[in-house]
N, C-alpha and C. Protein backbone atom coordinates (compact mmCIF):
# COMPACT_ATOMS: atom_id res chain seq x y z
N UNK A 1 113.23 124.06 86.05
CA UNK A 1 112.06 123.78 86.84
C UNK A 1 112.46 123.04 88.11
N UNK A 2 111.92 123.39 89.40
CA UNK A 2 111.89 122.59 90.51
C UNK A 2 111.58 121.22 90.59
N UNK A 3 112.09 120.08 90.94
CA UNK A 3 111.86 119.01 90.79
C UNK A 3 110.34 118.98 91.52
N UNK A 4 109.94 118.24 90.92
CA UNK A 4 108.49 117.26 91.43
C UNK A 4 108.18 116.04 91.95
N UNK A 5 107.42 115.78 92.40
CA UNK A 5 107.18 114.36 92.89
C UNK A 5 106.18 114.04 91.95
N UNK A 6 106.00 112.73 91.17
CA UNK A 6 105.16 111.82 90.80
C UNK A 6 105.00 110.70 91.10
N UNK A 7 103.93 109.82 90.58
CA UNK A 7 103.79 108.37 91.00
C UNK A 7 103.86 108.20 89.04
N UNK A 8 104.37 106.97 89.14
CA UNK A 8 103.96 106.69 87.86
C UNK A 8 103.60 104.85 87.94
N UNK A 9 103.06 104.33 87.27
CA UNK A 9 102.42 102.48 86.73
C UNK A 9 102.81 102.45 85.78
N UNK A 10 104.03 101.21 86.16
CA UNK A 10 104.17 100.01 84.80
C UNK A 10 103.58 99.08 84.44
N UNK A 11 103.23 98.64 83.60
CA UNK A 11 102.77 97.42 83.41
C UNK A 11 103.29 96.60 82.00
N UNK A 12 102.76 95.03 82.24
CA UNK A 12 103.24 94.16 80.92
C UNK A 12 102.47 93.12 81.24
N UNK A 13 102.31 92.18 79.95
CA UNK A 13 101.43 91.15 79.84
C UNK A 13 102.23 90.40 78.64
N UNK A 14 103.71 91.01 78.40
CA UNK A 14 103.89 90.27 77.00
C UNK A 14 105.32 90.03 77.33
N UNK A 15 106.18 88.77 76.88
CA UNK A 15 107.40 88.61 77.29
C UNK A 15 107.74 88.39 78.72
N UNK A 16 109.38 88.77 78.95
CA UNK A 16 109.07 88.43 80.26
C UNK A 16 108.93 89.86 80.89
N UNK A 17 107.53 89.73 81.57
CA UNK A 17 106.90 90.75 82.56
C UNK A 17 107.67 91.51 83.21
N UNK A 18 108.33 90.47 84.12
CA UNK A 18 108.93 90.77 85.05
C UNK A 18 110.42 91.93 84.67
N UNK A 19 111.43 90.80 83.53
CA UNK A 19 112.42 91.96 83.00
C UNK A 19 112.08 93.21 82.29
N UNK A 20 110.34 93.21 81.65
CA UNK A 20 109.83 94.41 80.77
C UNK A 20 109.64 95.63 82.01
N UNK A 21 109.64 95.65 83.09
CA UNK A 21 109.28 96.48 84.44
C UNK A 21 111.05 97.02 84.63
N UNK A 22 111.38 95.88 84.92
CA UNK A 22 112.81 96.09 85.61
C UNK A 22 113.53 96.88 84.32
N UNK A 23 113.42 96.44 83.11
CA UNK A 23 114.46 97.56 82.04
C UNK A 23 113.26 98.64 82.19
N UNK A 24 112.32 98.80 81.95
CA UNK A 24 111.96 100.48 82.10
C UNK A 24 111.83 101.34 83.15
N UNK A 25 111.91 100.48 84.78
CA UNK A 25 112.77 101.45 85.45
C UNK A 25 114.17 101.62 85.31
N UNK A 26 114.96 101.00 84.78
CA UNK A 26 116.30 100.84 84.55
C UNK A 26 116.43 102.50 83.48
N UNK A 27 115.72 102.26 82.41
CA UNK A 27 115.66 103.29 81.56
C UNK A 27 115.25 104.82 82.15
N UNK A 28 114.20 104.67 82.97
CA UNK A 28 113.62 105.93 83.12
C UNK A 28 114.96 106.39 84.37
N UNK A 29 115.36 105.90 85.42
CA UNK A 29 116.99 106.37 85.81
C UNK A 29 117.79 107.04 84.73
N UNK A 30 117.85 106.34 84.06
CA UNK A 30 119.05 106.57 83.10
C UNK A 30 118.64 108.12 82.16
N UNK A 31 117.57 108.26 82.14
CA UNK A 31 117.00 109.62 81.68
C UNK A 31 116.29 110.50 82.64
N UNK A 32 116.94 110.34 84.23
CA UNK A 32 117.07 111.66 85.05
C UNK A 32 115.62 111.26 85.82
N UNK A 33 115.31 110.50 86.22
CA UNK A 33 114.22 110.33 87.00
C UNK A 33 114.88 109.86 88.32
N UNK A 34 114.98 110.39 89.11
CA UNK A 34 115.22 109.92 90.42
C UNK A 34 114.11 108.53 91.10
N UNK A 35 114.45 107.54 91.79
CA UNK A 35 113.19 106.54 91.92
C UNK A 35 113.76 107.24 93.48
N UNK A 36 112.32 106.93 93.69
CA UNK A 36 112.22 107.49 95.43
C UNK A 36 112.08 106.03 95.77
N UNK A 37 110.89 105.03 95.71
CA UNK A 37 110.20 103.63 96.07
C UNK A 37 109.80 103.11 95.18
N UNK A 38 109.43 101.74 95.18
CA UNK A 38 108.79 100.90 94.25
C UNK A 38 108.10 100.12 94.75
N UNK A 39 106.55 100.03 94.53
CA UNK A 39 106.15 99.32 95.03
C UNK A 39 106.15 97.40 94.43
N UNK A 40 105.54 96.33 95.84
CA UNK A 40 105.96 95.11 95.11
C UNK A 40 105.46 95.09 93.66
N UNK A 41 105.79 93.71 93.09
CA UNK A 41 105.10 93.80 91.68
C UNK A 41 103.84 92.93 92.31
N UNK A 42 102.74 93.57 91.55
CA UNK A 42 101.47 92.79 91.38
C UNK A 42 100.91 91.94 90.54
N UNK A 43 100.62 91.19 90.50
CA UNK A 43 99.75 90.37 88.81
C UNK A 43 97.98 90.73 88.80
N UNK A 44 97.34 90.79 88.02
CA UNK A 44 96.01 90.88 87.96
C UNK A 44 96.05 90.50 86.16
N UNK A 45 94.15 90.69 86.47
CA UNK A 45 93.59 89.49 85.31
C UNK A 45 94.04 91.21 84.64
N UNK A 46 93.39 91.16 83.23
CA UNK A 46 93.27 92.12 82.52
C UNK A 46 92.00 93.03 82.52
N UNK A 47 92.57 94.15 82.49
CA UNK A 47 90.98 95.31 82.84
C UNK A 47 90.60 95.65 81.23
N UNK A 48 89.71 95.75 81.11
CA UNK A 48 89.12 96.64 79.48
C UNK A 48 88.81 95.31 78.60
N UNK A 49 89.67 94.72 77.94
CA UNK A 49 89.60 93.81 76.87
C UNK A 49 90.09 92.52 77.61
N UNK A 50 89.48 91.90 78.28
CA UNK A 50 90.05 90.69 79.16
C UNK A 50 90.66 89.68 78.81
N UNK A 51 90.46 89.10 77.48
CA UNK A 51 90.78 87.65 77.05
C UNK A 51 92.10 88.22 76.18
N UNK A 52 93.12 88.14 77.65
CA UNK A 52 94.32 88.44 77.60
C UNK A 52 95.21 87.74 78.32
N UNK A 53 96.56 87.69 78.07
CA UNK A 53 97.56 87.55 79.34
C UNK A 53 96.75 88.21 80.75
N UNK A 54 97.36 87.66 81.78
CA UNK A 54 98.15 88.30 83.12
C UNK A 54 98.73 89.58 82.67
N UNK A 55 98.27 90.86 83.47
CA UNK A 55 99.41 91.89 83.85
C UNK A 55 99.92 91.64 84.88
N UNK A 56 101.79 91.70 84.72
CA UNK A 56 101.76 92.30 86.01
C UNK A 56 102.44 93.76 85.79
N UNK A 57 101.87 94.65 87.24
CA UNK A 57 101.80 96.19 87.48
C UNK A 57 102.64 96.62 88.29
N UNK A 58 103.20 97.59 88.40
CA UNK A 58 104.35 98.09 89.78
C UNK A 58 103.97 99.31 89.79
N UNK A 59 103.90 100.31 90.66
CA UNK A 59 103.99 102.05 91.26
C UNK A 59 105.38 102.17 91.36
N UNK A 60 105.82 103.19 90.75
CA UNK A 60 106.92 103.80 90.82
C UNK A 60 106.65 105.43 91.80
N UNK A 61 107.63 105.32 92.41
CA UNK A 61 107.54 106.99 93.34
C UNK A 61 108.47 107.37 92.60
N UNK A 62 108.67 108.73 92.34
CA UNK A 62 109.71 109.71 91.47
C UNK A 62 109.79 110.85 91.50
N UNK A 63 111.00 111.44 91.61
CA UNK A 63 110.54 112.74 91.30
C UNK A 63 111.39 113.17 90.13
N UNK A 64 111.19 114.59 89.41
CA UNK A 64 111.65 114.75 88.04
C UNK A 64 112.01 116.48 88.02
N UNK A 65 112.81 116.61 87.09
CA UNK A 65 112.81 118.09 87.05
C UNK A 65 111.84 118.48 85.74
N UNK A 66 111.43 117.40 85.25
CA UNK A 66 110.44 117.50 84.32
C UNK A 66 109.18 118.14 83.99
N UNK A 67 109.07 118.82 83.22
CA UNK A 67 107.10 118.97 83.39
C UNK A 67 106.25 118.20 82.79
N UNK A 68 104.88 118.18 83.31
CA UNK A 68 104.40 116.96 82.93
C UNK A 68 104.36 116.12 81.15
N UNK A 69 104.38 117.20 80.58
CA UNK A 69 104.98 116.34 79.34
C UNK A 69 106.31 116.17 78.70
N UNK A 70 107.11 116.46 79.16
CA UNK A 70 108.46 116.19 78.99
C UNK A 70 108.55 114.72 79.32
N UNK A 71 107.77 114.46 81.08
CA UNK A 71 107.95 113.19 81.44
C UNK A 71 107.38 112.51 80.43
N UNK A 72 106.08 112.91 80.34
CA UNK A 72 105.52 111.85 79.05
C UNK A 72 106.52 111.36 77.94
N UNK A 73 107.07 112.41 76.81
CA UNK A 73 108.02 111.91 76.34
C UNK A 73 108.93 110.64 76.76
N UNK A 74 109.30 111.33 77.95
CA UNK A 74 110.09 110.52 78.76
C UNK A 74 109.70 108.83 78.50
N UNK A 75 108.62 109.05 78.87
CA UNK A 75 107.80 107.28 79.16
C UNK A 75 107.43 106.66 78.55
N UNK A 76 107.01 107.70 76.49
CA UNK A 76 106.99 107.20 75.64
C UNK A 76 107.74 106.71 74.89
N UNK A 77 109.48 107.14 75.07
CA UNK A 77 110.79 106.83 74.10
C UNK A 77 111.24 105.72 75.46
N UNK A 78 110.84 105.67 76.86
CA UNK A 78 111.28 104.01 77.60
C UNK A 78 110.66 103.09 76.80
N UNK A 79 108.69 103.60 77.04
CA UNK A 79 108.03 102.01 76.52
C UNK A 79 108.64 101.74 75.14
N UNK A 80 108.93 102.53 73.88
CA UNK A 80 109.63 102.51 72.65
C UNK A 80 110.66 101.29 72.98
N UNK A 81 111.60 101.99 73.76
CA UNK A 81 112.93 101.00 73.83
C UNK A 81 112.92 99.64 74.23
N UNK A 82 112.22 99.52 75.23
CA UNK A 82 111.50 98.63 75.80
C UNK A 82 110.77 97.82 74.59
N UNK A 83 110.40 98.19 73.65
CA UNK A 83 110.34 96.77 72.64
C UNK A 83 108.43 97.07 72.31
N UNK A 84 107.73 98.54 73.16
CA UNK A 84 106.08 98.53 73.36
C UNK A 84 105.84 98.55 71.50
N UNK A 85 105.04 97.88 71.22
CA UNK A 85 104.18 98.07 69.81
C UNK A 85 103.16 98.62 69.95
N UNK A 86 102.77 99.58 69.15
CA UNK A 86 101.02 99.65 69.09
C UNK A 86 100.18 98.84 69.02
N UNK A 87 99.17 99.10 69.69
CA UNK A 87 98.07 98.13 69.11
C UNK A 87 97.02 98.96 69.89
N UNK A 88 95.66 97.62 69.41
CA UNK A 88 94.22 98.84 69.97
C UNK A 88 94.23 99.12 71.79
N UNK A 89 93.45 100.09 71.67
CA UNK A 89 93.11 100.53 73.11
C UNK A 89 93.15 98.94 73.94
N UNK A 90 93.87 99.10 74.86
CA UNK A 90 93.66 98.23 76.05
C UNK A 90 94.05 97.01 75.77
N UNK A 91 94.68 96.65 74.44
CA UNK A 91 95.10 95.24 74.21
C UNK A 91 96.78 95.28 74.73
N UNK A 92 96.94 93.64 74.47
CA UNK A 92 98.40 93.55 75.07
C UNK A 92 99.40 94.31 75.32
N UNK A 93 100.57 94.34 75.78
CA UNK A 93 101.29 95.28 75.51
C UNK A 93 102.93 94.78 76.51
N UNK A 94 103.86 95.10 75.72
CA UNK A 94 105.33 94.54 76.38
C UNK A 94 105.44 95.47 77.72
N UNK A 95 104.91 96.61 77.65
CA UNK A 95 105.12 97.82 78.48
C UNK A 95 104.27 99.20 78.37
N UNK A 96 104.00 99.31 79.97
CA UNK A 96 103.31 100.52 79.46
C UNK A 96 103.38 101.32 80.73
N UNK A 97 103.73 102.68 80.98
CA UNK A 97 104.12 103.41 81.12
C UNK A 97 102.53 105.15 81.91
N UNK A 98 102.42 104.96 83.02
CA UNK A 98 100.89 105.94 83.30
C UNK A 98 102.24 106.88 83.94
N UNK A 99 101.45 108.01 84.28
CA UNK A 99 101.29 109.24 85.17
C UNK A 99 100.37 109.07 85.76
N UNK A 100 100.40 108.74 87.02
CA UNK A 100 99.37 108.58 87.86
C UNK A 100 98.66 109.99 88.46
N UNK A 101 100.03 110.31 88.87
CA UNK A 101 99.97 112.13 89.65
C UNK A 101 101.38 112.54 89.55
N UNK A 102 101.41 114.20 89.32
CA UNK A 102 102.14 114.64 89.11
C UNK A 102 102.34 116.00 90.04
N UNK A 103 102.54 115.68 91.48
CA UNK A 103 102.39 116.40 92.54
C UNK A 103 101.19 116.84 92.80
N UNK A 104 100.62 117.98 92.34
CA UNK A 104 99.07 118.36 92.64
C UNK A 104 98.30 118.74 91.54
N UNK A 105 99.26 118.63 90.39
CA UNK A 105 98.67 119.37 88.80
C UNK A 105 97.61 118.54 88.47
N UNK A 106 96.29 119.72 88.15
CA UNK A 106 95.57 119.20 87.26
C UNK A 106 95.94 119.65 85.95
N UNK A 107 95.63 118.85 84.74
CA UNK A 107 95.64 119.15 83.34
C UNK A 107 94.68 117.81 82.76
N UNK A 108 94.01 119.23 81.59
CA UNK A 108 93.12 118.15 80.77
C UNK A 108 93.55 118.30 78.84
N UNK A 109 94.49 117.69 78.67
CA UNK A 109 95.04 117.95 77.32
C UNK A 109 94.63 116.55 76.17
N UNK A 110 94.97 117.05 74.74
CA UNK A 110 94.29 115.54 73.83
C UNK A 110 95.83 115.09 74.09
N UNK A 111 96.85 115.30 74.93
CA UNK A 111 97.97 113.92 75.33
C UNK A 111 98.39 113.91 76.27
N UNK A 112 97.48 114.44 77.74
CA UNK A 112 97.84 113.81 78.68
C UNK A 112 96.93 114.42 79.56
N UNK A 113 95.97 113.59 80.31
CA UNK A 113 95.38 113.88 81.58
C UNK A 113 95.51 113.80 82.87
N UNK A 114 95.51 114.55 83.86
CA UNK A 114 96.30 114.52 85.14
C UNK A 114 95.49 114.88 86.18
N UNK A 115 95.18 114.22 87.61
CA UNK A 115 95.70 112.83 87.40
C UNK A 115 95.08 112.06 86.52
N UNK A 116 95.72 110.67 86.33
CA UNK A 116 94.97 109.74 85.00
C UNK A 116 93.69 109.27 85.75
N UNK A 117 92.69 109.68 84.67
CA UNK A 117 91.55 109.66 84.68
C UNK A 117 90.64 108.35 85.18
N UNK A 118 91.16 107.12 85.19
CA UNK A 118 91.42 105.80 85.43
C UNK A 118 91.47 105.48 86.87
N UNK A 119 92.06 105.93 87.52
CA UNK A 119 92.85 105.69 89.08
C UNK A 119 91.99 105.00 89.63
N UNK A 120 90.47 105.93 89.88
CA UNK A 120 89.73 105.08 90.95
C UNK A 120 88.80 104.01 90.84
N UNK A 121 89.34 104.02 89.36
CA UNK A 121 88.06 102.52 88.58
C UNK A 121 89.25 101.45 88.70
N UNK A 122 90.30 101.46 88.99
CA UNK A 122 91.08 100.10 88.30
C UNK A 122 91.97 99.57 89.90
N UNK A 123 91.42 98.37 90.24
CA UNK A 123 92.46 97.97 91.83
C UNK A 123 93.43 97.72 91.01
N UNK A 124 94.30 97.08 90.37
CA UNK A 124 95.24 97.44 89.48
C UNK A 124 96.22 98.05 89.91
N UNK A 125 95.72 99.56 90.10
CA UNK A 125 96.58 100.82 90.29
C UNK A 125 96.32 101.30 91.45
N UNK A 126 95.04 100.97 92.13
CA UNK A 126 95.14 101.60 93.21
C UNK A 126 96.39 100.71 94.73
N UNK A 127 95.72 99.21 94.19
CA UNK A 127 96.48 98.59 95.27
C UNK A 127 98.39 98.84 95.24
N UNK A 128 98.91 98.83 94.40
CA UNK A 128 100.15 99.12 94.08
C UNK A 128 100.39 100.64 94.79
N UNK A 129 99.30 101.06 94.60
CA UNK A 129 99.98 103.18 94.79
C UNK A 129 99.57 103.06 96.46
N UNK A 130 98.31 102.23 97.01
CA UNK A 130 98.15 102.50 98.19
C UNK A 130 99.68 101.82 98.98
N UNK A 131 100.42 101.00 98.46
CA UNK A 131 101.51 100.23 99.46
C UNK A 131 102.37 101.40 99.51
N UNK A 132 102.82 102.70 98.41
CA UNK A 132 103.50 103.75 98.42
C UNK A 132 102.94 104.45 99.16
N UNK A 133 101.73 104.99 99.00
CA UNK A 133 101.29 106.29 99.60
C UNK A 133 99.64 106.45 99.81
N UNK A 134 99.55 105.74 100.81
CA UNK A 134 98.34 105.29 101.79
C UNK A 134 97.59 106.90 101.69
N UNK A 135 98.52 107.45 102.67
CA UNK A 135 97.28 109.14 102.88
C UNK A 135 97.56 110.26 101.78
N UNK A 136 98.37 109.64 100.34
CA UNK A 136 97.97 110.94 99.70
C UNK A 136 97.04 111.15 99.24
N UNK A 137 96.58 112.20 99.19
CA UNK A 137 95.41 112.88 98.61
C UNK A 137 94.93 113.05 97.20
N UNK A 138 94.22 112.42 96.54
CA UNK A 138 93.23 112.85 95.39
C UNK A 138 92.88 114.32 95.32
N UNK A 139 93.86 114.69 94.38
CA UNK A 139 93.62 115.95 94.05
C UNK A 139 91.97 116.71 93.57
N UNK A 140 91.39 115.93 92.84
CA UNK A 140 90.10 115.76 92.67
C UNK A 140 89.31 115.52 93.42
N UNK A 141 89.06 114.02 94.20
CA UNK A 141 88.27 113.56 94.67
C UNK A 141 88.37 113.99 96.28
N UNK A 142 89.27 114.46 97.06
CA UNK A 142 90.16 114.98 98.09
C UNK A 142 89.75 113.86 98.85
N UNK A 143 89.87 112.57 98.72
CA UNK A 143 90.22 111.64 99.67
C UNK A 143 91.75 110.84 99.53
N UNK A 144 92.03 110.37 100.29
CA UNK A 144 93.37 109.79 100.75
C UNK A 144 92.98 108.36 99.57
N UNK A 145 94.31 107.65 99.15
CA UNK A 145 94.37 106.42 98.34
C UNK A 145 93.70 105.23 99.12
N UNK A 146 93.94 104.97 100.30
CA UNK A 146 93.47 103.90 101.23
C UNK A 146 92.38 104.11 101.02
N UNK A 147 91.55 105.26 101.04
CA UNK A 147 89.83 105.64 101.75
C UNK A 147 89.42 104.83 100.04
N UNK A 148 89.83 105.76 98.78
CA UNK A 148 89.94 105.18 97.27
C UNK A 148 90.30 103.69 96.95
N UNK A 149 91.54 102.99 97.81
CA UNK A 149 91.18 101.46 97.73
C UNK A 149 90.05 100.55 97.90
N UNK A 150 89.50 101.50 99.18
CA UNK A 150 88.66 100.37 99.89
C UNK A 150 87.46 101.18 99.01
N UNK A 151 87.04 101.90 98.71
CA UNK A 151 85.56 102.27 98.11
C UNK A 151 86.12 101.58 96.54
N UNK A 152 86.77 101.29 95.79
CA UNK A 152 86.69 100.76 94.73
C UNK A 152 85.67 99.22 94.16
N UNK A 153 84.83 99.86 93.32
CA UNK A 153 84.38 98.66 92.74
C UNK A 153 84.94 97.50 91.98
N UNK A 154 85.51 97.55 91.68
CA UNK A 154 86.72 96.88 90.51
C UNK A 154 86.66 95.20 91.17
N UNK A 155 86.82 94.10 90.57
CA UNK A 155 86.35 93.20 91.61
C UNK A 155 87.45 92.27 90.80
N UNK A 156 88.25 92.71 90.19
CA UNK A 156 89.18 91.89 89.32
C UNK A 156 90.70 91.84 90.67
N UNK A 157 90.87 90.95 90.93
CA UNK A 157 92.27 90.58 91.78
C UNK A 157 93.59 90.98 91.47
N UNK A 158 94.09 91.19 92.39
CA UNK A 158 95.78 92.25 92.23
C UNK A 158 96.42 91.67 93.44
N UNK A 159 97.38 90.99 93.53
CA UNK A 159 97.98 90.47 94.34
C UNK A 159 99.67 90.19 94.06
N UNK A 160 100.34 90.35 95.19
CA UNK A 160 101.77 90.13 94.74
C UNK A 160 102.28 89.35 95.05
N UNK A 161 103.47 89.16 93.69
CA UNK A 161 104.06 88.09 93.68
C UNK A 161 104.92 88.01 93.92
């Protein structure tokens, strides 16, 4: 397969944050992901189940010879290594691992939706992806990430550290 461009979001709220980001880009290199950029790291409160740690979040630029679930694999045997446990929807987590976009593919599957369905509800993810890639386009929504920053409701703070 032709390589692709994706964005992908890390995140952590458990341990140290900061090294749980840095070993799973470390990892996802090491299993053929080219990193194009990274954006800074961010901290924000917690979205979904709040009475949590601090996340902090990073955008990864990438591209892969992967298809979109291969990468998944991919991101599920990093967060693995990386030390991620299960637990319920939206609670803590050492690491965690999105597909933001995966060049222009849409897909709606029960293990993986593309782009993630999430994007334009969470500053979170948007502020991190807009420092990468201001005028790409929402495959869906066909506006640029900037136009999607600034119309976001989300009122929870993302700032870097």
């Amino acid at each position: 397969m032709q390589e692709q461009l994706a964005y992908l979001l890390l995140g952590s709220n458990i341990g140290d944050r900061r090294a749980n980001l840095l070993n799973a880009t470390e990892l996802l290199v090491l299993n053929g992901i080219k990193l194009l950029r990274q954006s800074r790291i961010y901290e924000s409160a917690a979205w979904g189940k709040t009475k949590q740690a601090h996340f902090y979040n990073q955008c990864l630029k990438i591209r892969t010879p992967l298809s979109p679930v291969e990468l998944l694999d991919v991101c599920q045997a990093v967060e693995k290594k990386v030390g991620r446990v299960k637990r319920e929807k939206w609670m803590e987590r050492e690491i965690d691992i999105d597909i933001l976009f995966f060049d222009n593919h849409q897909l709606n599957s029960a293990r993986l939706t593309l782009p993630h369905p999430y994007i334009i509800r969470r500053r979170f993810v948007l502020v991190p992806l807009n420092e990468l890639a201001p005028s790409l386009v929402h495959p869906v929504f066909q506006l640029p990430i900037d136009t999607l920053t600034n119309l976001c409701t989300d009122d929870l703070e993302c700032f870097p550290i």
